[in-house]
Protein backbone atom coordinates (compact mmCIF):
# COMPACT_ATOMS: atom_id res chain seq x y z
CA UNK A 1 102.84 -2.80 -104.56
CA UNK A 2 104.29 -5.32 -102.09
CA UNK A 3 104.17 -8.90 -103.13
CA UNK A 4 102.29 -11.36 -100.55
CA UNK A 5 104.79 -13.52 -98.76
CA UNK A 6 104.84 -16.96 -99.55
CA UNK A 7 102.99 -19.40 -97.29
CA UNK A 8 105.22 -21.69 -95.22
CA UNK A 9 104.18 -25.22 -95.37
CA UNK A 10 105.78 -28.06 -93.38
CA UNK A 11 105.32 -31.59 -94.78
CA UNK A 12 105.91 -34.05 -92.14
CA UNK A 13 106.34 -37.29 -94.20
CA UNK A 14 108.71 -40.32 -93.77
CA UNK A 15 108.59 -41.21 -97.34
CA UNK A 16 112.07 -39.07 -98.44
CA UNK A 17 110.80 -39.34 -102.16
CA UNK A 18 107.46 -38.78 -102.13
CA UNK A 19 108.61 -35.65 -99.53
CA UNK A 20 111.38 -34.63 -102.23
CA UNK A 21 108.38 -34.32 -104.22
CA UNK A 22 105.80 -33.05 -102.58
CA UNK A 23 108.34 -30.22 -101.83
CA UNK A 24 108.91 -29.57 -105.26
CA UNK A 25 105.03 -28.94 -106.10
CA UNK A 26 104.12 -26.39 -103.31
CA UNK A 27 107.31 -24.80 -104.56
CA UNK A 28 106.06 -24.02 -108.00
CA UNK A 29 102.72 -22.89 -106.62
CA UNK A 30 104.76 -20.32 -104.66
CA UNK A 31 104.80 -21.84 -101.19
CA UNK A 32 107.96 -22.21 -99.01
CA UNK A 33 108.26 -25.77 -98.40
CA UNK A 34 110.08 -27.14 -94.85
CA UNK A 35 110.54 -30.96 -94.84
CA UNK A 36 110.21 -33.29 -91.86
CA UNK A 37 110.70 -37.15 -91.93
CA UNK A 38 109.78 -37.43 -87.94
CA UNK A 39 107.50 -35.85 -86.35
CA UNK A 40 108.68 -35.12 -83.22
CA UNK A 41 111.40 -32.83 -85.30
CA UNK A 42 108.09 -30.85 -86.73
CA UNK A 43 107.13 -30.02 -83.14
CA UNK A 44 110.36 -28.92 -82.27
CA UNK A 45 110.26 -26.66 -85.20
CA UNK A 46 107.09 -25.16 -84.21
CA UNK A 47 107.59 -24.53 -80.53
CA UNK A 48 109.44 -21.75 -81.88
CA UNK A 49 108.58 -21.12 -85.43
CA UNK A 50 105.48 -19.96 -87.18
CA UNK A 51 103.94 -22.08 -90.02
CA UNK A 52 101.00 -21.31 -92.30
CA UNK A 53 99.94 -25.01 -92.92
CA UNK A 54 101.17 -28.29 -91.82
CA UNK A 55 100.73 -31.89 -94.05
CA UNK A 56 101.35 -34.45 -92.19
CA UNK A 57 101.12 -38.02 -92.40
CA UNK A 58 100.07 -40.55 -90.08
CA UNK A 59 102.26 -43.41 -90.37
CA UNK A 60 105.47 -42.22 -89.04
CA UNK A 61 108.46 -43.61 -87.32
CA UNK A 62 108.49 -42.07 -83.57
CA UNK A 63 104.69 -40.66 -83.31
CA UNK A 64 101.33 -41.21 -85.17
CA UNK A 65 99.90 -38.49 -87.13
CA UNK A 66 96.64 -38.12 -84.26
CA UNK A 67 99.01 -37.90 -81.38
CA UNK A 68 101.03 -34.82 -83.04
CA UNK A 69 97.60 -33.36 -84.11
CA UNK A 70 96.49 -33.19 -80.50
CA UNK A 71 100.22 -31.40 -79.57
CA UNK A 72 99.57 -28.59 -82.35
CA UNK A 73 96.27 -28.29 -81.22
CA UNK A 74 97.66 -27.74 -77.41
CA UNK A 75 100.27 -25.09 -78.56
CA UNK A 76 99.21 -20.94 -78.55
CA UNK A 77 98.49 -20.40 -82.24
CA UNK A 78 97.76 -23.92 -83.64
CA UNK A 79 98.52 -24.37 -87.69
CA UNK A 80 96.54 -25.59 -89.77
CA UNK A 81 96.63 -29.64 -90.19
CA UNK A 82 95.71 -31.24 -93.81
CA UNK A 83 96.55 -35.04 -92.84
CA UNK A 84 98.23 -36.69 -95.69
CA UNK A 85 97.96 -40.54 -95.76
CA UNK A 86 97.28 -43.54 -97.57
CA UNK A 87 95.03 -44.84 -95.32
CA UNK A 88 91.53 -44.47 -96.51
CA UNK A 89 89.37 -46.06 -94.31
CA UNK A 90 86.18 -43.90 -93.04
CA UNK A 91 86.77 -44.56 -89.28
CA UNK A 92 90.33 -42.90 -89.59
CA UNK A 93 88.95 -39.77 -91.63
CA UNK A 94 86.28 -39.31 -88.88
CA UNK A 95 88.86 -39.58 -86.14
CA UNK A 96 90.96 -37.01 -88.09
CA UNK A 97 88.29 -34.29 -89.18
CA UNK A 98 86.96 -34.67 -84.73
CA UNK A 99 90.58 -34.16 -83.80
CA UNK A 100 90.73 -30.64 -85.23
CA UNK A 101 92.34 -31.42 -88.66
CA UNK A 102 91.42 -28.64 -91.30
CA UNK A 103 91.61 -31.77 -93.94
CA UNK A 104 92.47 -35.43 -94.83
CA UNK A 105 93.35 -36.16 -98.39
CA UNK A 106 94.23 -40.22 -99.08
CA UNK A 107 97.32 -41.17 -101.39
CA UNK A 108 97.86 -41.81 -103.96
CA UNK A 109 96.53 -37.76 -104.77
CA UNK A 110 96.60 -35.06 -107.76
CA UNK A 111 98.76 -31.94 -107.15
CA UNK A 112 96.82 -29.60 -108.22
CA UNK A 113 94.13 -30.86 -106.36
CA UNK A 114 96.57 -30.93 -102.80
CA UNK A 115 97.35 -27.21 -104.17
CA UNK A 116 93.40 -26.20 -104.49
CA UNK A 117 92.89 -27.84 -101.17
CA UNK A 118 95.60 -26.16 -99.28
CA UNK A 119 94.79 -22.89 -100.76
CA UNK A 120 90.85 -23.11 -99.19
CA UNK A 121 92.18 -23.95 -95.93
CA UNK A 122 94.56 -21.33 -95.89
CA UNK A 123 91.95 -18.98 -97.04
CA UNK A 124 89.36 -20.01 -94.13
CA UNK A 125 91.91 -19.87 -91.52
CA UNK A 126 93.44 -16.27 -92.62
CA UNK A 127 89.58 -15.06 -92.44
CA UNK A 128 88.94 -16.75 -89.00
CA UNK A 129 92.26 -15.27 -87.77
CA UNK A 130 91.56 -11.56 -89.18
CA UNK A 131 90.25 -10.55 -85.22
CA UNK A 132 90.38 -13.87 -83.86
CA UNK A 133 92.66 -13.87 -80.64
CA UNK A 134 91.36 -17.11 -78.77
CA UNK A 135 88.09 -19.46 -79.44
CA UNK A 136 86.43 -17.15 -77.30
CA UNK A 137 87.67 -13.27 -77.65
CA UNK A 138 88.56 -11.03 -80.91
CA UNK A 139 89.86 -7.88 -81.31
CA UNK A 140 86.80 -6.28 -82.02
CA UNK A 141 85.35 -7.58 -78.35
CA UNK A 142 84.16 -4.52 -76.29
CA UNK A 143 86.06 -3.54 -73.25
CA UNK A 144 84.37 -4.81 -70.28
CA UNK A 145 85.13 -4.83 -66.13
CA UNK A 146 86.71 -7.57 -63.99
CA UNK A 147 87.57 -7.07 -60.64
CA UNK A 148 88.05 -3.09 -60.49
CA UNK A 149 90.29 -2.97 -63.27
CA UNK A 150 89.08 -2.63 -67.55
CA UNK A 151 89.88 -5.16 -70.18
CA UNK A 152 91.02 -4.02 -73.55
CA UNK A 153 90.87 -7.15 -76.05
CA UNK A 154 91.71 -4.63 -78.75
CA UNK A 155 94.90 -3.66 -77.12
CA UNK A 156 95.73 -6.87 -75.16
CA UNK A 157 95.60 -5.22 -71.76
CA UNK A 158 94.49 -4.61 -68.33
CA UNK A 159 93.95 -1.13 -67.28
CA UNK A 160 94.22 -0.80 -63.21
CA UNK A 161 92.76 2.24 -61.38
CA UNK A 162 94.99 5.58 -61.48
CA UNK A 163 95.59 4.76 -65.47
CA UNK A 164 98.18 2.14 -64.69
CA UNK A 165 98.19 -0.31 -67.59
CA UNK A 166 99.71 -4.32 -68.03
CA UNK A 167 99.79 -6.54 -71.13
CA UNK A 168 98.18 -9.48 -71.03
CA UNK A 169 98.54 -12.69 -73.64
CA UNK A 170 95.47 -14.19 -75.66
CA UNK A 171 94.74 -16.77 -73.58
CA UNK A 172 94.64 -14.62 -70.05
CA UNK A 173 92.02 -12.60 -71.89
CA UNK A 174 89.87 -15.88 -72.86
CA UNK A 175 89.82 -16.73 -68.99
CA UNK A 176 89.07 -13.47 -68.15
CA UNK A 177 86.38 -12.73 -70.39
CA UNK A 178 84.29 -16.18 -69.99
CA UNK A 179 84.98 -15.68 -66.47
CA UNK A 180 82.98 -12.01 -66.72
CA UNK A 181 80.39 -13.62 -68.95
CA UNK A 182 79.56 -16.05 -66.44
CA UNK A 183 80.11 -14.42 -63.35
CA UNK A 184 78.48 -15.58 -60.63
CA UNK A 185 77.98 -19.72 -61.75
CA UNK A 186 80.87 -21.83 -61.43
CA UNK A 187 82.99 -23.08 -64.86
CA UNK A 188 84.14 -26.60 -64.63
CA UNK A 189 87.98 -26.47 -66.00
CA UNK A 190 86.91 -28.21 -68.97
CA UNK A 191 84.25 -25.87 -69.96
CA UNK A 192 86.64 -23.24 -69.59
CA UNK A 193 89.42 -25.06 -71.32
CA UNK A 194 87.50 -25.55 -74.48
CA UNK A 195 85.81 -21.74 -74.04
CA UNK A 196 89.61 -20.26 -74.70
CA UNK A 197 91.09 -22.82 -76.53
CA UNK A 198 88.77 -24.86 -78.14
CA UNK A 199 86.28 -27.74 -78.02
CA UNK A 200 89.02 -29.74 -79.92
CA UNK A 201 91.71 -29.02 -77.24
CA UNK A 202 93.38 -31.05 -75.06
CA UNK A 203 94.74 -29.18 -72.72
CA UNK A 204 96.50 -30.45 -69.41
CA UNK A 205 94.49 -28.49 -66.23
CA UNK A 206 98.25 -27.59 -64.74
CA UNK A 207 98.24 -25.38 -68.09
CA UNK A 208 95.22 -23.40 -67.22
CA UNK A 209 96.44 -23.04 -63.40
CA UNK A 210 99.42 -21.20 -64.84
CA UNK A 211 97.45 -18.88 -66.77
CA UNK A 212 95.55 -18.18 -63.86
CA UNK A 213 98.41 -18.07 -61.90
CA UNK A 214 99.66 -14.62 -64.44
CA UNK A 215 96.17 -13.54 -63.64
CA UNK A 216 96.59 -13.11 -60.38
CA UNK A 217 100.17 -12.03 -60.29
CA UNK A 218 99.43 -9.18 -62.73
CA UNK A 219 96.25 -7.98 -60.20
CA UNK A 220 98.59 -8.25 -56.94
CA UNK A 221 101.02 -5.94 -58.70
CA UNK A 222 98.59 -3.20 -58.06
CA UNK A 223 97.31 -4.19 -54.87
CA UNK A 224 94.21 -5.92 -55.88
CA UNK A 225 93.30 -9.64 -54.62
CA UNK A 226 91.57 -11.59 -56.57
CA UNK A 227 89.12 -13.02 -52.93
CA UNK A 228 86.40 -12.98 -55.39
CA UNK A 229 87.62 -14.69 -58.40
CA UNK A 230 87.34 -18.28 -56.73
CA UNK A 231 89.02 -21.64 -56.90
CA UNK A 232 86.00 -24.44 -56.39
CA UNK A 233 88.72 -27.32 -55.21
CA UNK A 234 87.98 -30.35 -57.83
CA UNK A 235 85.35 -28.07 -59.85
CA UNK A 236 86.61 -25.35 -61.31
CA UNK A 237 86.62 -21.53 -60.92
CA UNK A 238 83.55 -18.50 -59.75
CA UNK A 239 83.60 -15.08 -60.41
CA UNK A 240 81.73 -12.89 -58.20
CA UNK A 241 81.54 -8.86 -58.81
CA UNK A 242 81.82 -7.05 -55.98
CA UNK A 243 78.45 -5.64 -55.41
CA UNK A 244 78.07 -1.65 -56.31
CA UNK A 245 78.14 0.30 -52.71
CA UNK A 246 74.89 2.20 -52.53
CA UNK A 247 74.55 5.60 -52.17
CA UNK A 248 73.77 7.13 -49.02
CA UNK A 249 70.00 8.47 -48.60
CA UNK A 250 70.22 12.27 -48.10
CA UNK A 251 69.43 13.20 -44.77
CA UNK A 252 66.46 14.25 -43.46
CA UNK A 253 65.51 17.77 -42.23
C-alpha cells in the first residue's frame, strides 16, 4: 500500500522563534513544513509551487496578512488560508472569515488544537476539490454546446466540427459554461468574475479579458467567430445561440 504524501504547509510568520516552532509541530504530525518570515516571499513561492495549506499571520513586515489573502485568492488554484495572529478582536476575525480565509486561530494557541484545525480544513477542501474545477464547473458537469462546437468539462476541452479537438484551462470553461447557462441576458463582469472564481475574488477585469481573449483565439483557429458571443462596452458580455435553421416544408403536389 502506498503511504499518503505529506501535506505541505507554508507558515508565513515574522516571529523566527515562534516559526522555528511552529515548524517543528506540523513536522511531528507528519506535515512538510516551508517557512516564510515575509510575505511577499510566500507569494513568490506559490506563483509556481503547490501548497496544501497556508498559516499566515497578519502583522508582517512588507504586507498585511488581508492584502496577501486577497492575492491567493486571485491566483488559479487558491490554498487554503488559516490566519494565525494575536490579534483577537471580533472586527478582524469577521474581516478574515469574509475575505475567504478557511480559519483564524488567535495566539497564544495549543498545538494539537492548530493540528486538529488544520486537519478539518484540509479535509473540507480535499472533498470540495474531488470534481471541483472552478466555483462554477466540475468534472462531473455534462457536456453541453457553445457556439457550434461541444464542451467537455470532464476532459478539459473543446471539440470543433470534423472531430477536431483543443484543451482548454479551468477558468475558460467557467466563462464558457455561465455564458451557456445564461445565454441570451447580459453578465455584468463582476457577476461573471465571482461565477468562475468566486464571490470572495478579487479579480482585476483585464484578467477576465485575457481569458476571453484564449476563448476566442482557440474558436478562430477553426474558422469560427465568436459575432454572437458579445462584448456590452462598460457592461459586460451576451451570448446568443444561433437560432436552429428550420427545415424546409415538403413541397406540394
Amino acid at each position: 500500500m502506498c503511504a499518503q504524501p505529506k501535506p505541505l504547509v507554508l507558515v508565513v510568520e515574522d516571529d523566527k522563534d515562534l516559526a522555528q516552532l511552529i515548524a517543528d509541530q506540523l513536522e511531528a504530525a507528519g506535515m512538510i513544513p516551508q517557512v516564510f518570515y515575509k510575505g511577499s516571499n510566500a507569494l513568490k513561492f506559490l506563483e509556481k509551487n503547490h501548497a496544501n495549506i497556508v498559516l499566515l499571520d497578519i502583522t508582517l513586515p512588507d504586507q498585511n496578512g488581508f492584502e496577501i489573502l486577497r492575492d491567493i485568492r486571485r491566483m488559479e488554484r487558491p490554498a487554503p488560508v488559516i490566519f494565525l495572529t494575536a490579534n483577537d478582536a471580533e472586527a478582524m476575525k469577521v474581516q478574515g472569515l469574509e475575505g475567504g480565509a478557511d480559519d483564524y486561530v488567535t495566539k497564544p494557541f495549543r498545538f494539537p488544537e492548530l493540528i486538529a484545525r488544520i486537519h478539518a480544513v484540509l479535509r473540507r477542501t480535499e472533498t470540495a476539490h474531488d470534481t471541483k474545477l472552478t466555483d462554477n464547473a466540475a468534472l462531473d458537469t455534462a457536456p453541453f454546446a457553445f457556439s457550434g462546437a461541444v464542451i467537455h468539462p470532464e476532459r478539459l476541452e473543446i471539440e470543433f466540427p470534423c472531430k477536431n479537438v483543443e484543451k482548454i484551462g479551468r477558468k475558460e470553461l467557467g466563462i464558457l459554461y455561465h455564458m451557456a447557462t445564461n445565454s441570451g441576458h447580459v453578465v455584468s463582469r463582476q457577476a461573471l468574475i465571482h461565477a468562475v472564481w468566486g464571490v470572495h475574488a478579487d479579480v482585476r477585469s483585464r484578467s477576465l479579458d485575457q481569458y476571453i481573449v484564449k476563448i476566442r483565439d482557440a474558436y478562430e483557429r477553426y474558422g469560427i467567430k465568436l459575432d454572437n458571443f458579445r462584448t456590452i462596452h462598460g457592461i459586460g458580455y451576451c451570448y446568443e445561440p444561433e437560432a436552429p435553421v428550420p427545415a424546409a416544408a415538403p413541397a406540394k403536389k
